[in-house]
N, C-alpha and C. Protein backbone atom coordinates (compact mmCIF):
# COMPACT_ATOMS: atom_id res chain seq x y z
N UNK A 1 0.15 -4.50 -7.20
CA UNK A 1 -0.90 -3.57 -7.54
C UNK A 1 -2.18 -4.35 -7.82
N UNK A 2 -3.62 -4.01 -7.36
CA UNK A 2 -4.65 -4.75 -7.21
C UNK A 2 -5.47 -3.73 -8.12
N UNK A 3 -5.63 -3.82 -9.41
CA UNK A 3 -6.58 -2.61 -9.94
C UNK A 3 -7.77 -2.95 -10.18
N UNK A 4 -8.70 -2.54 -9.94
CA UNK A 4 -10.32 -2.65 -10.30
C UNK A 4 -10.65 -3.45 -9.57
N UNK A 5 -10.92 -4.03 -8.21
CA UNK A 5 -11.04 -4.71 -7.87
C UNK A 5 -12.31 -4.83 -7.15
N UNK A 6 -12.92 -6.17 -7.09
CA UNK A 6 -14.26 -6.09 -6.15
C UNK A 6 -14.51 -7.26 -5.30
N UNK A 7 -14.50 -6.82 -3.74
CA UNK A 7 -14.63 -7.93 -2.74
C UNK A 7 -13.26 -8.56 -2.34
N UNK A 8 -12.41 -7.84 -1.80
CA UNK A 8 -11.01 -8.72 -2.07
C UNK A 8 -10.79 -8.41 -0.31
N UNK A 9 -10.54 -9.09 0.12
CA UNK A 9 -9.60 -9.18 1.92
C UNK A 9 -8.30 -9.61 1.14
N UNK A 10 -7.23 -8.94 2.04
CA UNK A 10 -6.07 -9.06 1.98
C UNK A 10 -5.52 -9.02 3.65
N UNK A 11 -5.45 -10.13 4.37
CA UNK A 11 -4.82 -10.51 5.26
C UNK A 11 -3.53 -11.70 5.34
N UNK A 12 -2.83 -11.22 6.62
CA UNK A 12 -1.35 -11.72 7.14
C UNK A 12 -0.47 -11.81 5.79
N UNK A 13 -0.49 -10.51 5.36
CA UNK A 13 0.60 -10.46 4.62
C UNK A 13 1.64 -9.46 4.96
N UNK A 14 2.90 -9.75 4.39
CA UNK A 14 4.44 -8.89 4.89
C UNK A 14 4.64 -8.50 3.39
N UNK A 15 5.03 -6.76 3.26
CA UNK A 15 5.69 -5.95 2.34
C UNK A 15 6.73 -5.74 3.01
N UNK A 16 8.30 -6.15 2.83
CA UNK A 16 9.33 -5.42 3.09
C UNK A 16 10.03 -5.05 1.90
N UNK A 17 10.47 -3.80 1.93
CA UNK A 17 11.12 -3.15 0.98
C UNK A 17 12.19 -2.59 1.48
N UNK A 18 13.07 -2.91 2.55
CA UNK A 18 14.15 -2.93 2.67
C UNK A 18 15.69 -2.98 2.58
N UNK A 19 17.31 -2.45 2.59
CA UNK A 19 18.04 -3.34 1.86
C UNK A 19 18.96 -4.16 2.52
N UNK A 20 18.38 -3.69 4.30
CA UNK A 20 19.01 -4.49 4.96
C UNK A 20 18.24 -4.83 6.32
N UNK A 21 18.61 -5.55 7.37
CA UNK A 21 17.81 -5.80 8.26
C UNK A 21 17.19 -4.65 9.53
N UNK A 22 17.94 -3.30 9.66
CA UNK A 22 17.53 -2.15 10.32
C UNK A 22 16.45 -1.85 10.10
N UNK A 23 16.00 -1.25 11.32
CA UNK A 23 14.74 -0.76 11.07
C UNK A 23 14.70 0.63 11.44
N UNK A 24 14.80 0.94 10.27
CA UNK A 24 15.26 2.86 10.32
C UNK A 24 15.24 3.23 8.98
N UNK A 25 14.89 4.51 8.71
CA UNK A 25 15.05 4.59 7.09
C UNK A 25 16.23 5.42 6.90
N UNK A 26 17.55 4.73 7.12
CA UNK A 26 18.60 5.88 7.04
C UNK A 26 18.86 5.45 5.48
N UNK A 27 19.67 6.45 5.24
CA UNK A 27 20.44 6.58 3.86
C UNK A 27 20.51 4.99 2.74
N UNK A 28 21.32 4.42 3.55
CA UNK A 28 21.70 2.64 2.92
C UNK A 28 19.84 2.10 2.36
N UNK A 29 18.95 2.22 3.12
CA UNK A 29 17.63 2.26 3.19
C UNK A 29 16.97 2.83 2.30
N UNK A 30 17.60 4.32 1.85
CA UNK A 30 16.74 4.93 0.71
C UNK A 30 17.36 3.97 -0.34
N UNK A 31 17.53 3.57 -1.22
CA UNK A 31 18.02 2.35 -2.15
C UNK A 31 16.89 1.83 -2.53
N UNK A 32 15.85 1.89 -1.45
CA UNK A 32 14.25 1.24 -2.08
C UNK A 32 13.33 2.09 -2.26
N UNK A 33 13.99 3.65 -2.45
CA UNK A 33 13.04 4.73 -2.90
C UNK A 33 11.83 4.45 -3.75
N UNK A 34 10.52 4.84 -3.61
CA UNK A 34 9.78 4.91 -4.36
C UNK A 34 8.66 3.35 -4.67
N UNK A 35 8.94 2.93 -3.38
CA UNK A 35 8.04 1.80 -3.35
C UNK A 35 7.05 1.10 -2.50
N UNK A 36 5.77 1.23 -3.57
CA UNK A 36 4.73 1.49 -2.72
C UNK A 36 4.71 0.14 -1.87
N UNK A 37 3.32 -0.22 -0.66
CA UNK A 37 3.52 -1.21 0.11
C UNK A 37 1.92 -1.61 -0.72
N UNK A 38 1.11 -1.54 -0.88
CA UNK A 38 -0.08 -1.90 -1.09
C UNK A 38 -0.58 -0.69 -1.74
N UNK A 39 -1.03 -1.01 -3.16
CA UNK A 39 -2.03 -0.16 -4.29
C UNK A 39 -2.89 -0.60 -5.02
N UNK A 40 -3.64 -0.23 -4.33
CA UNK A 40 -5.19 -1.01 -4.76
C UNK A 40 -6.39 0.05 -5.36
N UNK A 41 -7.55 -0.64 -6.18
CA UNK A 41 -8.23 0.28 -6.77
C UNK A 41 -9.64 -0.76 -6.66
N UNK A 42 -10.82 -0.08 -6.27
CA UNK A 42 -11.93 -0.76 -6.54
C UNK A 42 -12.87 -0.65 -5.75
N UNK A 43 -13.72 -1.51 -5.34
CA UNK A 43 -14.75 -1.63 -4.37
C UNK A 43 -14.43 -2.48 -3.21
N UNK A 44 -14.86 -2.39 -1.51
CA UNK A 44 -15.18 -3.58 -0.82
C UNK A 44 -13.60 -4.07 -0.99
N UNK A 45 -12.72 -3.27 -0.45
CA UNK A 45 -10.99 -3.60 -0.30
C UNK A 45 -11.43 -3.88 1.41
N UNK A 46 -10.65 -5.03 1.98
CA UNK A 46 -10.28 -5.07 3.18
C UNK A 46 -8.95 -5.79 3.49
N UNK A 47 -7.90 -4.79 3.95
CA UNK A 47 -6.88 -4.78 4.52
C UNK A 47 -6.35 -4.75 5.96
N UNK A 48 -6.34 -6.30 6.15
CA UNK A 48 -5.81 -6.36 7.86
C UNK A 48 -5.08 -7.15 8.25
N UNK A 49 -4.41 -7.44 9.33
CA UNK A 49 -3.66 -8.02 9.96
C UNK A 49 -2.19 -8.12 9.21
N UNK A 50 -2.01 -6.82 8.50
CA UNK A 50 -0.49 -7.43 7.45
C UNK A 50 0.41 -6.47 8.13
N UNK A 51 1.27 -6.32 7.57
CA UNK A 51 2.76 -5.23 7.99
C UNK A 51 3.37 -4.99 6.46
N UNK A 52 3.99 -3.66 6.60
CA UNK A 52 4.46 -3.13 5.49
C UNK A 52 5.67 -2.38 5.77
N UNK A 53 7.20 -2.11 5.44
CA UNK A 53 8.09 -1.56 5.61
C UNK A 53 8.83 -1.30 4.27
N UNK A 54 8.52 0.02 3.98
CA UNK A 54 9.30 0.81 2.87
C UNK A 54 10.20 2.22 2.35
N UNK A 55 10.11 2.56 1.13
CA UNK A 55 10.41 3.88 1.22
C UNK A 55 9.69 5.23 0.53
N UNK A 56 8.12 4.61 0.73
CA UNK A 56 7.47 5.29 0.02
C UNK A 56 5.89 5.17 0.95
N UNK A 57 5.13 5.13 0.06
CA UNK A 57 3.77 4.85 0.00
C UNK A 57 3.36 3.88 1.23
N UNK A 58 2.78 3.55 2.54
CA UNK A 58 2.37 1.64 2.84
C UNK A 58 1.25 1.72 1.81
N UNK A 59 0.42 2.23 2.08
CA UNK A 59 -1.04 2.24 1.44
C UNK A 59 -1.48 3.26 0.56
N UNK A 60 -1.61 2.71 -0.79
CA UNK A 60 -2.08 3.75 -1.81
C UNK A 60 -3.18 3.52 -2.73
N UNK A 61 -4.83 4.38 -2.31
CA UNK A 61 -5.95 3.76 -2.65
C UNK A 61 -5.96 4.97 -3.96
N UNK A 62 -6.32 4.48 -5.14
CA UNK A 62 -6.16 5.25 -6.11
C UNK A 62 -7.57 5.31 -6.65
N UNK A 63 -7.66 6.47 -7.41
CA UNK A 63 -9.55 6.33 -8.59
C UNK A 63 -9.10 4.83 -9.60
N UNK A 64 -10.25 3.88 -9.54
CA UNK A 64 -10.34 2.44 -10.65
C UNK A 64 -9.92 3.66 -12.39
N UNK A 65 -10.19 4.67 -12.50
CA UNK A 65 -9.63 4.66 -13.52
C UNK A 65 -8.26 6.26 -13.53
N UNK A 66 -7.79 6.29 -14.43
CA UNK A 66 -6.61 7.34 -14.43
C UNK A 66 -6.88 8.50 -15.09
N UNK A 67 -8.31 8.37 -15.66
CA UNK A 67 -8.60 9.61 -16.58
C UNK A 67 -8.61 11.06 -16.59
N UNK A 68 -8.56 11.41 -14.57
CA UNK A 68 -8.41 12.60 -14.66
C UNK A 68 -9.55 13.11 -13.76
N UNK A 69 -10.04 13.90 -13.86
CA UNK A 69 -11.42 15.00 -13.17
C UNK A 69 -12.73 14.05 -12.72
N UNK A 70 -13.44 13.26 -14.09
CA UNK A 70 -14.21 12.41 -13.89
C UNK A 70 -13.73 10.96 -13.31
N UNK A 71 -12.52 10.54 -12.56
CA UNK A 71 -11.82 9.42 -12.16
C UNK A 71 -13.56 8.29 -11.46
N UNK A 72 -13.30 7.36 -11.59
CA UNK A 72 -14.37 7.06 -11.11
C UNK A 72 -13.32 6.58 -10.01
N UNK A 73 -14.07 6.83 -8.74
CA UNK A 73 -13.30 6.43 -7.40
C UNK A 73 -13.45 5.09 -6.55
N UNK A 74 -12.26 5.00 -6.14
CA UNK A 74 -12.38 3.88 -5.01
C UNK A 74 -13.42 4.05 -4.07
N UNK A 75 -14.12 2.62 -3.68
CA UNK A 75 -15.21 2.86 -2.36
C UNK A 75 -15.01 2.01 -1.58
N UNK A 76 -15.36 1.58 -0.37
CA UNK A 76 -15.27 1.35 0.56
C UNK A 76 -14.21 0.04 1.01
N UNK A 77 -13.25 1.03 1.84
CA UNK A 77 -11.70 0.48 1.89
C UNK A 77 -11.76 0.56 3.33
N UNK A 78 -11.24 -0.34 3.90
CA UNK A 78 -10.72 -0.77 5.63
C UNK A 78 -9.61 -1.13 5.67
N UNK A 79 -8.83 -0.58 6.45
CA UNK A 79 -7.22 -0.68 6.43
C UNK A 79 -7.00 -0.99 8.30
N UNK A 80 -7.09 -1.96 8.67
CA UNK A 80 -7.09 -2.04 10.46
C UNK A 80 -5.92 -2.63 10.60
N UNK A 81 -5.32 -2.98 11.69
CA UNK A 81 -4.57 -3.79 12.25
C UNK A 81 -3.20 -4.15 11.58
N UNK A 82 -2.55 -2.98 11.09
CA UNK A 82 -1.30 -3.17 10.43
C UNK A 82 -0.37 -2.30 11.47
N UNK A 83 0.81 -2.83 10.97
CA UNK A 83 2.35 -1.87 11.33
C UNK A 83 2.62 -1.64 9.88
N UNK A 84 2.82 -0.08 9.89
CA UNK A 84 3.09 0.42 8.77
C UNK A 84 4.20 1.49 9.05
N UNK A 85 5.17 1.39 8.06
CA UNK A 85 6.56 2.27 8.50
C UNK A 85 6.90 2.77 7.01
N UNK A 86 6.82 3.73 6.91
CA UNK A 86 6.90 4.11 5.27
C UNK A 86 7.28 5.94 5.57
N UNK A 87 7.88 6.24 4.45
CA UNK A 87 7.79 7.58 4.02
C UNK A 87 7.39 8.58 3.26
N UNK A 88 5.99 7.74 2.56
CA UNK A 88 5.08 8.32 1.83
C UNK A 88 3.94 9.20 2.72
């Protein structure tokens, strides 16, 4: 989790959340329920060239704060050049 963040690239990185080597989300697979691949919060996020395999979320850009109505929000996020396999 990357919270508040400002100016950050995040390249050639691997999320596997897997529990075995298939690439399928059957049953044996849900076992990694509920896990995000990348959650980030802030300004000037750039996300590329990575891969993510889970059972939830790949990418989850959230408001920098949790407060609710007035959340102050994430801005300008680039997400290019991934394989993303998730069930979020």
């Amino acid at each position: 989790h990357a919270d508040d963040v400002a100016r950050v690239e995040i390249r050639y990185c691997s999320v596997d959340n897997r529990v075995n080597d298939h690439d399928n989300h059957s049953p044996i697979n849900l076992e990694a329920l509920n896990t995000d691949g990348f959650d980030v919060s802030g300004r000037d996020i750039y996300i590329h060239d990575s891969s993510v395999w889970n059972q939830d979320d790949c990418f989850t850009i959230v408001p920098t704060t949790g407060s609710g109505i007035n959340s102050q929000c994430t801005e300008n996020v680039l997400v290019e050049d991934v394989y993303a396999s998730g069930l979020g």
